[in-house]
PDB file of N, CA and C in Angstrom:
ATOM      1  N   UNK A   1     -65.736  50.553 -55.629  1.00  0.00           N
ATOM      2  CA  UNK A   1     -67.101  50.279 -55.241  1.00  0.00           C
ATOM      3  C   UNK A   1     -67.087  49.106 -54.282  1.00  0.00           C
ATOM      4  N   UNK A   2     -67.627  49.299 -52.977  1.00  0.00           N
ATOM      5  CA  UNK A   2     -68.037  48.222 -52.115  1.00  0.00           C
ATOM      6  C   UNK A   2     -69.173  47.351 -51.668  1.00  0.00           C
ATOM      7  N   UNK A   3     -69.048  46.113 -51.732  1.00  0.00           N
ATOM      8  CA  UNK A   3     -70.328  45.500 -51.573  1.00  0.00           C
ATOM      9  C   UNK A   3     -70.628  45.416 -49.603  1.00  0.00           C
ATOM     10  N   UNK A   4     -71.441  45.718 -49.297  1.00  0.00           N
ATOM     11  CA  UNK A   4     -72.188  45.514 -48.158  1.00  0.00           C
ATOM     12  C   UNK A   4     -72.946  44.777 -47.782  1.00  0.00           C
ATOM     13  N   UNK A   5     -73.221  44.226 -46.617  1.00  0.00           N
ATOM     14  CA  UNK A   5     -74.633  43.134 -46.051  1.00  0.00           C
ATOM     15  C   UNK A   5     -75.003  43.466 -45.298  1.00  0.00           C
ATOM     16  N   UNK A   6     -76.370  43.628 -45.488  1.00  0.00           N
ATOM     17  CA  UNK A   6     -77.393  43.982 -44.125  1.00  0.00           C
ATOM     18  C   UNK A   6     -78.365  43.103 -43.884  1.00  0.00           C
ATOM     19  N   UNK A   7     -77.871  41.663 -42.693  1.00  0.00           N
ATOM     20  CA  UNK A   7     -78.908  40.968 -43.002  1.00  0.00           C
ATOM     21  C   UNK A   7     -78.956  40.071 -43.871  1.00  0.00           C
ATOM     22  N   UNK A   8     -79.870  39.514 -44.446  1.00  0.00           N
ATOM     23  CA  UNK A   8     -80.012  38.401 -45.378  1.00  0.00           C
ATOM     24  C   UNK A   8     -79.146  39.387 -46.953  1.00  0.00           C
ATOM     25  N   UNK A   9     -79.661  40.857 -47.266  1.00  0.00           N
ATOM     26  CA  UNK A   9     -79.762  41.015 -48.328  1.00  0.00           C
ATOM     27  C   UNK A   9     -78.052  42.072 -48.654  1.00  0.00           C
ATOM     28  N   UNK A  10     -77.831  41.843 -49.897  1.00  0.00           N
ATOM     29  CA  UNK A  10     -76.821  42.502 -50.422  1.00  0.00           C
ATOM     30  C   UNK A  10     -76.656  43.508 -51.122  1.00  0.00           C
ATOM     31  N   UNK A  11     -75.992  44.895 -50.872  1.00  0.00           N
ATOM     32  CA  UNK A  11     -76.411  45.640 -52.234  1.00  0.00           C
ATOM     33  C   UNK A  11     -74.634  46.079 -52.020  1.00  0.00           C
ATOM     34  N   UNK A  12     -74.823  47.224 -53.408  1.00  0.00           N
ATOM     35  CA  UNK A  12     -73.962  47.583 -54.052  1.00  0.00           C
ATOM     36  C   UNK A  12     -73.812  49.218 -53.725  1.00  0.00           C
ATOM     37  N   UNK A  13     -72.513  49.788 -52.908  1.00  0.00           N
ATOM     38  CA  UNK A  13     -72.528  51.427 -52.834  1.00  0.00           C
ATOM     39  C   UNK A  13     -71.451  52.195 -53.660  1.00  0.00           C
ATOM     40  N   UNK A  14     -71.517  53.333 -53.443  1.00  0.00           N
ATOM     41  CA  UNK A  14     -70.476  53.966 -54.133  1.00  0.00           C
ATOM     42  C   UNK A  14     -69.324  54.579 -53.278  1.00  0.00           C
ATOM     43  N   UNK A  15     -68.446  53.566 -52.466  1.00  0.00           N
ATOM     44  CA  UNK A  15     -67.913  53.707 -51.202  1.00  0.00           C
ATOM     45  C   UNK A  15     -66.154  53.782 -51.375  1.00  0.00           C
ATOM     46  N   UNK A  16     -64.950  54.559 -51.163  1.00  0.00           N
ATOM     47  CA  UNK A  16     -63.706  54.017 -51.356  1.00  0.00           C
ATOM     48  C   UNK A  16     -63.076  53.268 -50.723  1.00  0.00           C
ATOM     49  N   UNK A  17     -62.151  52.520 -50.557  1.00  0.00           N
ATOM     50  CA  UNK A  17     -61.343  51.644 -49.649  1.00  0.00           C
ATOM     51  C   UNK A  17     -61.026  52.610 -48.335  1.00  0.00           C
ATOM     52  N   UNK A  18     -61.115  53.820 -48.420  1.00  0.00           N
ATOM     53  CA  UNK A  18     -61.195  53.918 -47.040  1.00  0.00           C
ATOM     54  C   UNK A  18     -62.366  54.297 -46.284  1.00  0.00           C
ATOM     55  N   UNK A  19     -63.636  55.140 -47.100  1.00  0.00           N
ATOM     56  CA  UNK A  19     -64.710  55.204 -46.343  1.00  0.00           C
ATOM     57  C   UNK A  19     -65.221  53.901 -45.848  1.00  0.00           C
ATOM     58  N   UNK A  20     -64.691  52.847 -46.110  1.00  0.00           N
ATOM     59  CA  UNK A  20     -65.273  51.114 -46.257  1.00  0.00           C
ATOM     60  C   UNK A  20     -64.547  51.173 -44.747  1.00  0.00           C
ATOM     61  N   UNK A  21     -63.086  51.230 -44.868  1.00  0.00           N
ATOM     62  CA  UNK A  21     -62.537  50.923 -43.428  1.00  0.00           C
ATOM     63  C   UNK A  21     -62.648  51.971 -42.211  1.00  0.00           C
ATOM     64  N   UNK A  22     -63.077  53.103 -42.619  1.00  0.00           N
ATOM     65  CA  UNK A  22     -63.772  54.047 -41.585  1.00  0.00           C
ATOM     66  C   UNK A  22     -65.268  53.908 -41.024  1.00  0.00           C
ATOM     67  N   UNK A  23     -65.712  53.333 -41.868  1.00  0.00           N
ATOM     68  CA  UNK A  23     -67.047  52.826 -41.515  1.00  0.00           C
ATOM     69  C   UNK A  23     -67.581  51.510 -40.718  1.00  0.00           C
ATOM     70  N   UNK A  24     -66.340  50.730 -41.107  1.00  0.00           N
ATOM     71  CA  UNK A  24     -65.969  49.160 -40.660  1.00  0.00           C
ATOM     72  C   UNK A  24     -65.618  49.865 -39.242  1.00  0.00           C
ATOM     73  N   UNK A  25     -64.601  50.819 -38.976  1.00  0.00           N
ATOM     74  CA  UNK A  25     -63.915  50.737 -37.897  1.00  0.00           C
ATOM     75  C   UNK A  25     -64.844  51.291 -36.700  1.00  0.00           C
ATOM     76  N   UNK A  26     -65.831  52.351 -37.454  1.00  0.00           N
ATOM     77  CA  UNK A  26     -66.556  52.910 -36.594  1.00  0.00           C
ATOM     78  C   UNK A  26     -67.902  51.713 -35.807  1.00  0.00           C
ATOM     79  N   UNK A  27     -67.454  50.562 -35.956  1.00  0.00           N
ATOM     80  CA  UNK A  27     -68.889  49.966 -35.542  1.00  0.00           C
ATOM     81  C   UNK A  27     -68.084  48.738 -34.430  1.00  0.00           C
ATOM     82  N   UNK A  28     -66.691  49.180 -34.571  1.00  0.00           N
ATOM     83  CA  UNK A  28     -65.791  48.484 -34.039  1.00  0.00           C
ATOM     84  C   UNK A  28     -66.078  48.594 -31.820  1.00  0.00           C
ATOM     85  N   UNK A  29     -66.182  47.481 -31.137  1.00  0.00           N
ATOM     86  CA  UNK A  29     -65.579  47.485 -30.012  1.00  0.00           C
ATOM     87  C   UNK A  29     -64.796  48.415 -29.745  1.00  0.00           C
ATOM     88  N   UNK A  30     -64.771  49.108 -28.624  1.00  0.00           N
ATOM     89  CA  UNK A  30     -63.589  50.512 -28.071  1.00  0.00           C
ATOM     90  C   UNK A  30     -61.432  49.258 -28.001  1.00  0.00           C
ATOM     91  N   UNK A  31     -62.347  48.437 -27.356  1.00  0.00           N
ATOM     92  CA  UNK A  31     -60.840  47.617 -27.107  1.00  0.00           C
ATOM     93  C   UNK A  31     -60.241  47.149 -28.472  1.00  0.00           C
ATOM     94  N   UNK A  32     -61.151  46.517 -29.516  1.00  0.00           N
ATOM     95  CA  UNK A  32     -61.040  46.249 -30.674  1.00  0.00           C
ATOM     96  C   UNK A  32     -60.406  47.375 -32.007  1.00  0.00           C
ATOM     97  N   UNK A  33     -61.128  49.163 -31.305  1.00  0.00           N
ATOM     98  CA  UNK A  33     -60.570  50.095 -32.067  1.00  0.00           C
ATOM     99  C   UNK A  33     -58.874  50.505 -31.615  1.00  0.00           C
ATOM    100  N   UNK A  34     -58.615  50.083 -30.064  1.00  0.00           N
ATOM    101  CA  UNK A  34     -57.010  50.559 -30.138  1.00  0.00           C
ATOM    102  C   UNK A  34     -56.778  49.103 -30.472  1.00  0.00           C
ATOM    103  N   UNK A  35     -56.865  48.323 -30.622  1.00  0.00           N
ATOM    104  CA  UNK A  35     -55.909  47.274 -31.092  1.00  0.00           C
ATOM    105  C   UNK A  35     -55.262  47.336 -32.836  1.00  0.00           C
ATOM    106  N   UNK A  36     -56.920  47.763 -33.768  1.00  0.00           N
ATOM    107  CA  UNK A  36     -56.422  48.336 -34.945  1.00  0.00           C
ATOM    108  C   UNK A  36     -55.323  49.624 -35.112  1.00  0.00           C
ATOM    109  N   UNK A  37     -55.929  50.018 -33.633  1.00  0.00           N
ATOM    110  CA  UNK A  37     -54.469  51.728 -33.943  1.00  0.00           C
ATOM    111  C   UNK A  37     -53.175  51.218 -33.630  1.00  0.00           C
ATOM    112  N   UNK A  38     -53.099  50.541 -32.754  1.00  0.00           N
ATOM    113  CA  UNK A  38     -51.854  49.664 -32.139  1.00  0.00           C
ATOM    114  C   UNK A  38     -51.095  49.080 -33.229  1.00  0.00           C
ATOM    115  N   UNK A  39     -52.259  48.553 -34.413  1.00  0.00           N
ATOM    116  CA  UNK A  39     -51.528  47.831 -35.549  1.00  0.00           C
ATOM    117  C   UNK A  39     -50.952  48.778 -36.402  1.00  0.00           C
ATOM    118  N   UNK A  40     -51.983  49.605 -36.577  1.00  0.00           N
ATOM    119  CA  UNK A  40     -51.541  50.598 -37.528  1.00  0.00           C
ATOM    120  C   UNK A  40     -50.332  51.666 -37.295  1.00  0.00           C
ATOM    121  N   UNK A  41     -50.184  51.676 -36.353  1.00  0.00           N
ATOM    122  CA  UNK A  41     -48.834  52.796 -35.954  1.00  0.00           C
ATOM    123  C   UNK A  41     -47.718  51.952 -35.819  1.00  0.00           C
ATOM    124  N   UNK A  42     -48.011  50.491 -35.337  1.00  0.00           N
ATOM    125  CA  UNK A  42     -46.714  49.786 -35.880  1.00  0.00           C
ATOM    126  C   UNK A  42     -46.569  49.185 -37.112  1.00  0.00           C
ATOM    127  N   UNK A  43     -47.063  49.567 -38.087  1.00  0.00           N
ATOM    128  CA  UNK A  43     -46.925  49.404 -39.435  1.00  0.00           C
ATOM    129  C   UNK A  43     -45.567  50.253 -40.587  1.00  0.00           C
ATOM    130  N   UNK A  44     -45.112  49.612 -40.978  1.00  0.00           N
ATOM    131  CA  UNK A  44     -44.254  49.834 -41.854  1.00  0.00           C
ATOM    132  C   UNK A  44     -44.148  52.014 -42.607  1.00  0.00           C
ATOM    133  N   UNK A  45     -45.970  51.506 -43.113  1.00  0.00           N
ATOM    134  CA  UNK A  45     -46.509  52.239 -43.994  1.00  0.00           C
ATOM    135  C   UNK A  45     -46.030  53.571 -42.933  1.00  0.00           C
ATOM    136  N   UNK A  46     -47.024  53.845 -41.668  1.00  0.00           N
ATOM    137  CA  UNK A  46     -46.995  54.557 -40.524  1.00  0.00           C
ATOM    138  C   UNK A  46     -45.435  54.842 -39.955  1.00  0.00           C
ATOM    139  N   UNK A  47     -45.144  53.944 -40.206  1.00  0.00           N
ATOM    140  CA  UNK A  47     -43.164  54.619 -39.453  1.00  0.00           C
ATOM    141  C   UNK A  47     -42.675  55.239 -40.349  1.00  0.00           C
ATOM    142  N   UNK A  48     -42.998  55.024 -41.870  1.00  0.00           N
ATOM    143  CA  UNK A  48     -42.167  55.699 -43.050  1.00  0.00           C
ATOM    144  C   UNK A  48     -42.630  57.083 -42.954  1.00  0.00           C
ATOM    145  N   UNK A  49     -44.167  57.258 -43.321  1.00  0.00           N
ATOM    146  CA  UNK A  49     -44.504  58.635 -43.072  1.00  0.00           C
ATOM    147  C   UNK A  49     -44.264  59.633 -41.600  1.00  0.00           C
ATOM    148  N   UNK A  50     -44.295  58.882 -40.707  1.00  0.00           N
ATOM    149  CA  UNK A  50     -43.768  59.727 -39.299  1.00  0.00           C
ATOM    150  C   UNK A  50     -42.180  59.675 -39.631  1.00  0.00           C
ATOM    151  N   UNK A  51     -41.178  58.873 -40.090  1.00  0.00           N
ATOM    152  CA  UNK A  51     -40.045  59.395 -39.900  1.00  0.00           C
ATOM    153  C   UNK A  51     -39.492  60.923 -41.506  1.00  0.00           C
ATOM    154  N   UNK A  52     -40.527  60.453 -42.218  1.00  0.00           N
ATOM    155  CA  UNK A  52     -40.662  61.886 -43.312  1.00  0.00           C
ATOM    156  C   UNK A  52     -41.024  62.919 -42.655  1.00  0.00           C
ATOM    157  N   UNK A  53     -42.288  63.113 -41.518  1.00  0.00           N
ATOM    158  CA  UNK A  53     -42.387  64.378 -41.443  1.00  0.00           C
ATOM    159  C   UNK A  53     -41.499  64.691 -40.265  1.00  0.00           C
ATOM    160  N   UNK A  54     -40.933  64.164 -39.424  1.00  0.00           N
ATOM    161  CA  UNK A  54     -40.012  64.284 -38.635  1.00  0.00           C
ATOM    162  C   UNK A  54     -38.658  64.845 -38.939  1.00  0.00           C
ATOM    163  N   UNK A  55     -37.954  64.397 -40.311  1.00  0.00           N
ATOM    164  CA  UNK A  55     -36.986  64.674 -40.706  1.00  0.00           C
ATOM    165  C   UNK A  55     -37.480  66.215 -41.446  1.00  0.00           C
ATOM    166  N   UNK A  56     -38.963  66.410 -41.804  1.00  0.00           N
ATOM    167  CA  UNK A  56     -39.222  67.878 -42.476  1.00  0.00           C
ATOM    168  C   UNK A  56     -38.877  69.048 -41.339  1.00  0.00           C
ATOM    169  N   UNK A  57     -39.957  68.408 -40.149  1.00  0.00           N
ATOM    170  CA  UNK A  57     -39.863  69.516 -38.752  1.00  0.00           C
ATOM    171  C   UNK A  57     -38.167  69.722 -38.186  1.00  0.00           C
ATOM    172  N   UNK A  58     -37.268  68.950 -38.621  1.00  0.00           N
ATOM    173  CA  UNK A  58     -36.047  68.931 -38.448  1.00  0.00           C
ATOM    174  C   UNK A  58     -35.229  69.969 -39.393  1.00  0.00           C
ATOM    175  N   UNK A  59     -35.459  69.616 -40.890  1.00  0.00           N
ATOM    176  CA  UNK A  59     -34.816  70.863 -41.683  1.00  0.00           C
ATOM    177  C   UNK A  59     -35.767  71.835 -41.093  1.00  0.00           C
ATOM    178  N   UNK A  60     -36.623  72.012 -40.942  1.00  0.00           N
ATOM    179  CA  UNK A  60     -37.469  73.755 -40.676  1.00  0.00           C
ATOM    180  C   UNK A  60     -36.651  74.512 -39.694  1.00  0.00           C
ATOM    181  N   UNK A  61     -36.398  73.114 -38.316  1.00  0.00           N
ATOM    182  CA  UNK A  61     -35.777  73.536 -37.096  1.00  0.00           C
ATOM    183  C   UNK A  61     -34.413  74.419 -37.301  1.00  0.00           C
ATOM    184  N   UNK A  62     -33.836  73.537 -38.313  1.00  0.00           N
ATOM    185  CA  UNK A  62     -31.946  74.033 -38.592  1.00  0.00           C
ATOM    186  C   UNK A  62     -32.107  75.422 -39.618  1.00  0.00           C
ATOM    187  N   UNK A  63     -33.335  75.301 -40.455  1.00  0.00           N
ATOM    188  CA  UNK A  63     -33.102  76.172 -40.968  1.00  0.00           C
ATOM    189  C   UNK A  63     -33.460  77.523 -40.202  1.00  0.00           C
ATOM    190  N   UNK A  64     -34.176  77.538 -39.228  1.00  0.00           N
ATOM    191  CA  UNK A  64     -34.298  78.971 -38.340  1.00  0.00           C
ATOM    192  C   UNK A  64     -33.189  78.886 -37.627  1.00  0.00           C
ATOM    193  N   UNK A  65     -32.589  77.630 -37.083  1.00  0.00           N
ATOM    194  CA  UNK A  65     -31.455  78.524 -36.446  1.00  0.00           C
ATOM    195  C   UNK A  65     -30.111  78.790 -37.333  1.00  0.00           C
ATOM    196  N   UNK A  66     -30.124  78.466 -38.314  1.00  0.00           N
ATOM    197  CA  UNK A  66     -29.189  78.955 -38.870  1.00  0.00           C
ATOM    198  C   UNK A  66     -29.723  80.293 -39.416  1.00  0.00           C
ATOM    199  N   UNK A  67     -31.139  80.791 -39.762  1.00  0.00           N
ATOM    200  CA  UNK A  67     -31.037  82.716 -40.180  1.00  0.00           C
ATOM    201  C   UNK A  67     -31.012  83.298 -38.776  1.00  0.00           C
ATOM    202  N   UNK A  68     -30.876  82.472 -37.301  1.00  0.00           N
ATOM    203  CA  UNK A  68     -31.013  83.053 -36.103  1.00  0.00           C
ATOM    204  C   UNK A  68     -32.504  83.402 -35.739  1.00  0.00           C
ATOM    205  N   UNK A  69     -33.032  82.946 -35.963  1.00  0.00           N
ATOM    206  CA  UNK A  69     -34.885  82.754 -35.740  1.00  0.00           C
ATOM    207  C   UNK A  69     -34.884  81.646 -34.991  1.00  0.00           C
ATOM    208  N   UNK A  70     -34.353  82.183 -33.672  1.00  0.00           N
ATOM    209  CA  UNK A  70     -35.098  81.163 -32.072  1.00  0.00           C
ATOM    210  C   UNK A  70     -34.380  81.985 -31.067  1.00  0.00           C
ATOM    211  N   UNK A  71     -35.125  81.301 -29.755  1.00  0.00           N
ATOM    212  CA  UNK A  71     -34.808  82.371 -28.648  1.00  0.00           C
ATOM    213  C   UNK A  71     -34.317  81.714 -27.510  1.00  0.00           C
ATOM    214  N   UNK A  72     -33.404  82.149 -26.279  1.00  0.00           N
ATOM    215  CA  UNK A  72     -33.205  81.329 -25.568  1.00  0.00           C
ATOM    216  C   UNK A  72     -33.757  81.557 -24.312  1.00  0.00           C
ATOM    217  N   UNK A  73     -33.553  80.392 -23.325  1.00  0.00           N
ATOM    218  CA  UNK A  73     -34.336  80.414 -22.611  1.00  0.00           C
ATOM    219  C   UNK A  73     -33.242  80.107 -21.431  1.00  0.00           C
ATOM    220  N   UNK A  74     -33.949  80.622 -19.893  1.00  0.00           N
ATOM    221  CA  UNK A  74     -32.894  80.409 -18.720  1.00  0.00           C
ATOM    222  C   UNK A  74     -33.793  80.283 -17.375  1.00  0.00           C
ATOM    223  N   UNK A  75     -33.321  80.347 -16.616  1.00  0.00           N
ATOM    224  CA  UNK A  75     -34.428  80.184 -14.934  1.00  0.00           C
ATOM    225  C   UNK A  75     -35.015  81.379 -14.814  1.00  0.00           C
ATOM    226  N   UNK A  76     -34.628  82.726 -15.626  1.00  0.00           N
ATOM    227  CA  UNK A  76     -35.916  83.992 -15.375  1.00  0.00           C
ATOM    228  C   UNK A  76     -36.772  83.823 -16.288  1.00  0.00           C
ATOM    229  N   UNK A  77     -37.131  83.315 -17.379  1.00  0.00           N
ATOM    230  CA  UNK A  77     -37.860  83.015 -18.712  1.00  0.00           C
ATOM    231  C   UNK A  77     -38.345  82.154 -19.070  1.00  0.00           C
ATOM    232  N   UNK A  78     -37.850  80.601 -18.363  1.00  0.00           N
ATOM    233  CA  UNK A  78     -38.711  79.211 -18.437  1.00  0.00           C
ATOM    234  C   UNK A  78     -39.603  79.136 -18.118  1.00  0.00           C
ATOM    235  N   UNK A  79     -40.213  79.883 -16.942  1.00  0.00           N
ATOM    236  CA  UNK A  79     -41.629  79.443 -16.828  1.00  0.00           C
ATOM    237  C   UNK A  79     -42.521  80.505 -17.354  1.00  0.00           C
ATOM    238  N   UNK A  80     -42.299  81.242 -18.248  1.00  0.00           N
ATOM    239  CA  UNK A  80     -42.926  82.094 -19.052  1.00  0.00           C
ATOM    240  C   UNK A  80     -43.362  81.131 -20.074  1.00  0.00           C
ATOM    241  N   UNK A  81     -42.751  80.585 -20.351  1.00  0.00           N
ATOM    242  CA  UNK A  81     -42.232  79.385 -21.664  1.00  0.00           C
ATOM    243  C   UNK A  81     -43.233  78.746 -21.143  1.00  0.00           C
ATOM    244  N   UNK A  82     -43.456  77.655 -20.178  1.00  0.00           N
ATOM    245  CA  UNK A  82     -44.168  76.976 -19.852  1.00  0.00           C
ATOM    246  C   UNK A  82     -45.261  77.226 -19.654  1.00  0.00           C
ATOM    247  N   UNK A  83     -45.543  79.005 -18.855  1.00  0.00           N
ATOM    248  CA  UNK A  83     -47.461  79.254 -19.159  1.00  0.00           C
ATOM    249  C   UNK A  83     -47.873  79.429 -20.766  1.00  0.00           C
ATOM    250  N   UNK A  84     -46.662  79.455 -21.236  1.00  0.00           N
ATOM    251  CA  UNK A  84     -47.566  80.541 -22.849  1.00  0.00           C
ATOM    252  C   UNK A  84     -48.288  78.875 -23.467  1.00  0.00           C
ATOM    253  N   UNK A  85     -47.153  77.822 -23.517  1.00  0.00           N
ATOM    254  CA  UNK A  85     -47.004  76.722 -23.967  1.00  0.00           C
ATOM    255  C   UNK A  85     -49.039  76.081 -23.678  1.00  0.00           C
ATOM    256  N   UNK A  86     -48.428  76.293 -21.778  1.00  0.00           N
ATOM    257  CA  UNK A  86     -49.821  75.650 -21.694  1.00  0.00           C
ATOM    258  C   UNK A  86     -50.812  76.499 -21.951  1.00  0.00           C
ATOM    259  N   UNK A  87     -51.025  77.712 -21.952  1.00  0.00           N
ATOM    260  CA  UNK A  87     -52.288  78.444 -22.403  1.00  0.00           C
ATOM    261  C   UNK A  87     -52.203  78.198 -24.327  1.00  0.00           C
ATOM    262  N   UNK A  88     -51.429  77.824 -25.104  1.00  0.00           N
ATOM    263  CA  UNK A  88     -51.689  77.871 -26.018  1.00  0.00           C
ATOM    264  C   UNK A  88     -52.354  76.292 -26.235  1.00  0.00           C
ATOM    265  N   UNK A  89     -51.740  75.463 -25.379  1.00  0.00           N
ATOM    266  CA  UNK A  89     -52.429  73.660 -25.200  1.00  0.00           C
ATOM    267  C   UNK A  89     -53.976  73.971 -25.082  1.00  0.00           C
ATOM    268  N   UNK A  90     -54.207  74.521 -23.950  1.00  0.00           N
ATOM    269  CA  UNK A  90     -55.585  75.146 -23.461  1.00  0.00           C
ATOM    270  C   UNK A  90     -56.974  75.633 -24.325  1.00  0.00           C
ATOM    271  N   UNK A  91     -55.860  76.759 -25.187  1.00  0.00           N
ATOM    272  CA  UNK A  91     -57.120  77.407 -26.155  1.00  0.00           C
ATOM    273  C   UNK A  91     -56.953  76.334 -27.539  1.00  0.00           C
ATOM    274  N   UNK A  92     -56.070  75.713 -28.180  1.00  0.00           N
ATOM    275  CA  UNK A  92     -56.394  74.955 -29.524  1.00  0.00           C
ATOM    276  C   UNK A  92     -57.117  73.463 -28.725  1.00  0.00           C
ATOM    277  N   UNK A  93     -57.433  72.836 -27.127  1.00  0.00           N
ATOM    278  CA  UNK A  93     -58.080  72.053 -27.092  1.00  0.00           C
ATOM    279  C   UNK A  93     -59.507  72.416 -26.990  1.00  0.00           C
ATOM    280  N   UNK A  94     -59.801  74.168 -26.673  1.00  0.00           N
ATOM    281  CA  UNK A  94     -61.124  74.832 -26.457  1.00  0.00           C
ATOM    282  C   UNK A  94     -61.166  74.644 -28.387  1.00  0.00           C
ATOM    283  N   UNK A  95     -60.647  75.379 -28.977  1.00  0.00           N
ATOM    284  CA  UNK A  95     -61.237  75.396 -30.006  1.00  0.00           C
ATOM    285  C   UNK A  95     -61.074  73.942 -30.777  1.00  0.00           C
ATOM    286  N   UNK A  96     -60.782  73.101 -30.778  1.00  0.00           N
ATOM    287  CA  UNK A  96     -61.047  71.468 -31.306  1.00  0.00           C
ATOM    288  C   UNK A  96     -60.107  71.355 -32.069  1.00  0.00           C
ATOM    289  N   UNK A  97     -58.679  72.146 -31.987  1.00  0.00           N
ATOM    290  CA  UNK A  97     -57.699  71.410 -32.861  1.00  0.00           C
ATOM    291  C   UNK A  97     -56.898  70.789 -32.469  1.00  0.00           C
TER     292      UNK A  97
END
């Protein structure tokens, strides 16, 4: 539970430690919000979990090529590679993911 101030007066919400700092952050300066991201990605907490899922996308990687699930690629087929890539960039930024 977090206490809040609005003003002279104080009350009491039913808020968690992070809706508190999402809410804090959202009222934040634009220069003030990358400086918190700046902190936060060089944080301890933030390198541990990026080097976990990094090392996951890594076994996934070895494990397809070791059942032979990947494909190769050469100067007649790279830039096939490169439109599919960017039309797939294209449509998940149309649809908001």
């Amino acid at each position: 539970m977090g206490s809040t101030r609005r003003g002279w007066e104080w009350y009491v919400c039913d808020m968690s430690t992070l809706e508190e700092i999402k809410a804090a952050a959202a009222v934040l300066k634009p220069d003030e919000q990358v400086e918190l991201f700046m902190w936060w990605t060089q944080s301890d907490a933030f390198k541990v979990r990026q080097l976990a899922a990094l090392k996951r996308e890594l076994a996934i990687g070895i494990e397809q090529l070791e059942q032979g699930r990947y494909r190769t690629f050469d100067d007649t087929n790279v830039m096939q590679l490169a439109e599919d890539v960017s039309k797939s960039g294209r449509k998940r930024l149309k649809d908001g993911q």
